[in-house]
Protein backbone atom coordinates (compact mmCIF):
# COMPACT_ATOMS: atom_id res chain seq x y z
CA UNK A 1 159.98 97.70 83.91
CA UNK A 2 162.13 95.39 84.97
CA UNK A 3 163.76 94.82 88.47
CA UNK A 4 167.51 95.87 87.31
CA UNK A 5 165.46 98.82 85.89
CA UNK A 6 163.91 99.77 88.87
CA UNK A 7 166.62 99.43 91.22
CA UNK A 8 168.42 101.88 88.96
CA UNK A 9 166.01 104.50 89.83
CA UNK A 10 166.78 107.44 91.70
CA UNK A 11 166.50 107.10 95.55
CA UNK A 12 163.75 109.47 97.16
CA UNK A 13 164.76 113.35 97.01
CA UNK A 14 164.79 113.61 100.50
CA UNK A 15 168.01 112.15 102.46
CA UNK A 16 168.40 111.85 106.11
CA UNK A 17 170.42 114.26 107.98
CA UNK A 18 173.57 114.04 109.10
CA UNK A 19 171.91 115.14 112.51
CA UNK A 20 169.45 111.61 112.12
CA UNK A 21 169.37 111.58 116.30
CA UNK A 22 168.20 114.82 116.62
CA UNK A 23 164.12 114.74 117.39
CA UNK A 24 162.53 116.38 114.19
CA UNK A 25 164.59 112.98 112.36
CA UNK A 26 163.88 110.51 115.00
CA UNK A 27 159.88 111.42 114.55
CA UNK A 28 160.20 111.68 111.01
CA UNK A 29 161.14 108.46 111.06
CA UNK A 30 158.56 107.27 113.42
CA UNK A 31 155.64 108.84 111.43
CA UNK A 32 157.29 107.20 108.20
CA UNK A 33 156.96 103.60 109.83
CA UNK A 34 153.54 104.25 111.05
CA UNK A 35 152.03 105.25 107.30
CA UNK A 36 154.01 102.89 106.14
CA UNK A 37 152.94 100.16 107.76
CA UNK A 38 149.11 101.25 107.57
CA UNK A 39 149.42 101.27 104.19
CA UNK A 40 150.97 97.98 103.76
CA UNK A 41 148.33 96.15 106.21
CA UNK A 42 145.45 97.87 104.34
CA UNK A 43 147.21 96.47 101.27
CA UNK A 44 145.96 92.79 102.60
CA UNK A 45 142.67 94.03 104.36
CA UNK A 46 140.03 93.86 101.20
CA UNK A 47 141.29 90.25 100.91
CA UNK A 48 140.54 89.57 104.55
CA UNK A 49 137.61 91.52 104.67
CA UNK A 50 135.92 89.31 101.95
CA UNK A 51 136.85 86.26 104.00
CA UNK A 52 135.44 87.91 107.55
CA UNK A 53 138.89 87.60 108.83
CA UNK A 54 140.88 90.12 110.99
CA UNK A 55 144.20 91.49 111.20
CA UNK A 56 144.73 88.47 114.06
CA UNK A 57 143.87 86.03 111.55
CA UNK A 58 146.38 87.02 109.09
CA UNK A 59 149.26 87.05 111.31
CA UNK A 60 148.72 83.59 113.01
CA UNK A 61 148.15 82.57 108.99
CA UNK A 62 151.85 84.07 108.29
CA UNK A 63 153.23 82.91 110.92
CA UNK A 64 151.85 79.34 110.90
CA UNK A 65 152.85 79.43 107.21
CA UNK A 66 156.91 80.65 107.95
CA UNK A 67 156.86 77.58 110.99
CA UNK A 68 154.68 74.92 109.98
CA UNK A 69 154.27 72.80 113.29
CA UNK A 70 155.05 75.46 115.34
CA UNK A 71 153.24 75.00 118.69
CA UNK A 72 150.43 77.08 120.22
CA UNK A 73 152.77 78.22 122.87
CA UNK A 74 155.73 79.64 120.24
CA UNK A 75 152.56 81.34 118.45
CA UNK A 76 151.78 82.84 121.84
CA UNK A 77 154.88 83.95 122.74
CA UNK A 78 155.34 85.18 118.92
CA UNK A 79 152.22 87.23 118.37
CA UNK A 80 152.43 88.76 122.21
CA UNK A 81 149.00 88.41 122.08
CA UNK A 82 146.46 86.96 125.46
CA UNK A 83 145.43 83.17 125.26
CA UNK A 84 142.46 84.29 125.16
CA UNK A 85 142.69 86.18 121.78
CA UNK A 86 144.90 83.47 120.44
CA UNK A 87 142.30 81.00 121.29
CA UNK A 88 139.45 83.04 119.59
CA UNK A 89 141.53 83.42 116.68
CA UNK A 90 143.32 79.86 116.25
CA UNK A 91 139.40 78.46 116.94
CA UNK A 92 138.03 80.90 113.78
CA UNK A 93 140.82 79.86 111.39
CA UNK A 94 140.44 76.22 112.77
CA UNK A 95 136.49 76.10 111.97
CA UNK A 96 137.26 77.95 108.67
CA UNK A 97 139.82 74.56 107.64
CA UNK A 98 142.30 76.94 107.09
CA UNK A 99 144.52 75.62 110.00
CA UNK A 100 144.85 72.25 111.84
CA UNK A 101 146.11 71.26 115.16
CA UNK A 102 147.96 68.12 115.94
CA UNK A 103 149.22 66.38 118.89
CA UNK A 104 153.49 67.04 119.36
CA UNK A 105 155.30 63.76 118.67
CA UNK A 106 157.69 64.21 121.78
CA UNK A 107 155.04 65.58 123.96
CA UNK A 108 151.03 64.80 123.70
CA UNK A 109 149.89 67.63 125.68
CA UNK A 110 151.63 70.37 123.06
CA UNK A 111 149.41 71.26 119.86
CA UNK A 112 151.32 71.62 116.52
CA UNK A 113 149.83 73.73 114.18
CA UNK A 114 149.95 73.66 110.28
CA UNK A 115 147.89 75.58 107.20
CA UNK A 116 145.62 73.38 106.03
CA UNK A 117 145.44 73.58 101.47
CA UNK A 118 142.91 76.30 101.77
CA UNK A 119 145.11 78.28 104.06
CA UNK A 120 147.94 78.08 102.03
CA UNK A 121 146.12 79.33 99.20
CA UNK A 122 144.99 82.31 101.56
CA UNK A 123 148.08 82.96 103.22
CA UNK A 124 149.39 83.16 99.60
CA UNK A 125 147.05 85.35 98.19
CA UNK A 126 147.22 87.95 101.39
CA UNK A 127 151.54 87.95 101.13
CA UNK A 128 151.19 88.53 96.90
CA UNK A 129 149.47 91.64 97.88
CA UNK A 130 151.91 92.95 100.35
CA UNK A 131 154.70 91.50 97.77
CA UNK A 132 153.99 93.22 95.86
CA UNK A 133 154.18 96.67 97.48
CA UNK A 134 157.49 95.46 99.43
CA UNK A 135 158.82 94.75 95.90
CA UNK A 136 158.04 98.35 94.66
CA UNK A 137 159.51 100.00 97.59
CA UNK A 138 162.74 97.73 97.79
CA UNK A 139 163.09 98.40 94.24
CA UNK A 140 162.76 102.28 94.55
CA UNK A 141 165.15 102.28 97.36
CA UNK A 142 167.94 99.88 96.30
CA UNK A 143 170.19 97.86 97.95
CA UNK A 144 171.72 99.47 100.05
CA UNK A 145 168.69 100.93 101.75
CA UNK A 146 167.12 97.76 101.86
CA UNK A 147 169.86 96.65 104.06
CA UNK A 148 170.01 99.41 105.91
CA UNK A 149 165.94 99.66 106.20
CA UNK A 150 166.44 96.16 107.68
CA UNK A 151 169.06 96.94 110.73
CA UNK A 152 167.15 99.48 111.86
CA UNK A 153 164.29 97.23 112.18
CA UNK A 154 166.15 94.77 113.96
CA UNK A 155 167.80 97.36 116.18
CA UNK A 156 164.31 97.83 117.89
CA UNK A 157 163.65 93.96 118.22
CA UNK A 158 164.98 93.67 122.15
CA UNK A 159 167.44 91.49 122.20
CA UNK A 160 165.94 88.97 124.37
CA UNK A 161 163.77 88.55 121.23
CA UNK A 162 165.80 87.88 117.96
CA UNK A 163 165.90 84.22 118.79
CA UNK A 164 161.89 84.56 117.80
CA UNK A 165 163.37 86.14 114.39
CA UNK A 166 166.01 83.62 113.82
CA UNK A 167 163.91 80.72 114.28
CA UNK A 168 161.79 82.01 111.33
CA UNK A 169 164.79 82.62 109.13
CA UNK A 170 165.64 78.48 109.55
């Protein structure tokens, strides 16, 4: 089937209701981003299992691949994570030659970090997999939904925060 064909397909039977803040819509929709998201991450998990990576790995992978030369500290600050588990984690993928570190051109003391050829490949084989299912579920909902799909998702991000989303867009 082709894309044009599946964005012509109907949109899911059920509809929200024109009562969306009332609780019984507000946990729908919580429940809805919670499977949804499981199932997407488990969509990427055989692929990281068979490399005796984590969850961890794969989003300091993404993320490294969206900013190439993004320092440790943006990483950090992205990921919300403890030094300590970025540490662990940037040391694994580091070991692995999937990611390398090099010294900031401005400043000495800040590490830049960049996929190495193997962790492109990676990185690229873990977001064809989750592609993939986006693709099928952009394509059921349409446009429209898509769009709307995305302001809600953006409407949580704290404000404070969307520069972190921004950057990645650049």
């Amino acid at each position: 089937m082709t894309l044009a064909g599946a964005v012509n397909m109907a949109a899911p039977a059920s509809t929200a209701s024109p009562l969306f803040l009332r609780e019984a819509e507000l946990r729908r929709g919580m429940e809805l981003l919670y499977f949804g998201h499981s199932h997407l991450t488990r969509s990427i998990d055989r692929g990281l299992s068979e490399q005796g990576l984590g969850r961890a790995h794969h989003r300091a992978l993404y993320f490294i691949a969206r900013r190439p030369d993004m320092t440790v500290s943006e990483l950090l600050a992205l990921l919300a994570i403890t030094k300590q588990s970025l540490g662990r984690v940037l040391g694994e993928l580091t070991e692995r030659g999937l990611v390398e570190t090099r010294a900031g051109t401005r400043d000495r003391r800040q590490r830049l970090l960049r996929l190495t050829a193997e962790g492109l490949a990676l990185e690229s084989q873990l977001f064809e997999a989750v592609r993939r299912r986006m693709s099928a579920a952009y394509a059921r909902a349409g446009q429209h939904a898509v769009s709307g799909f995305w302001a809600v998702l953006e409407g949580l991000i704290p404000e404070s925060e969307r520069a972190q989303l921004e950057a990645l867009r650049r």
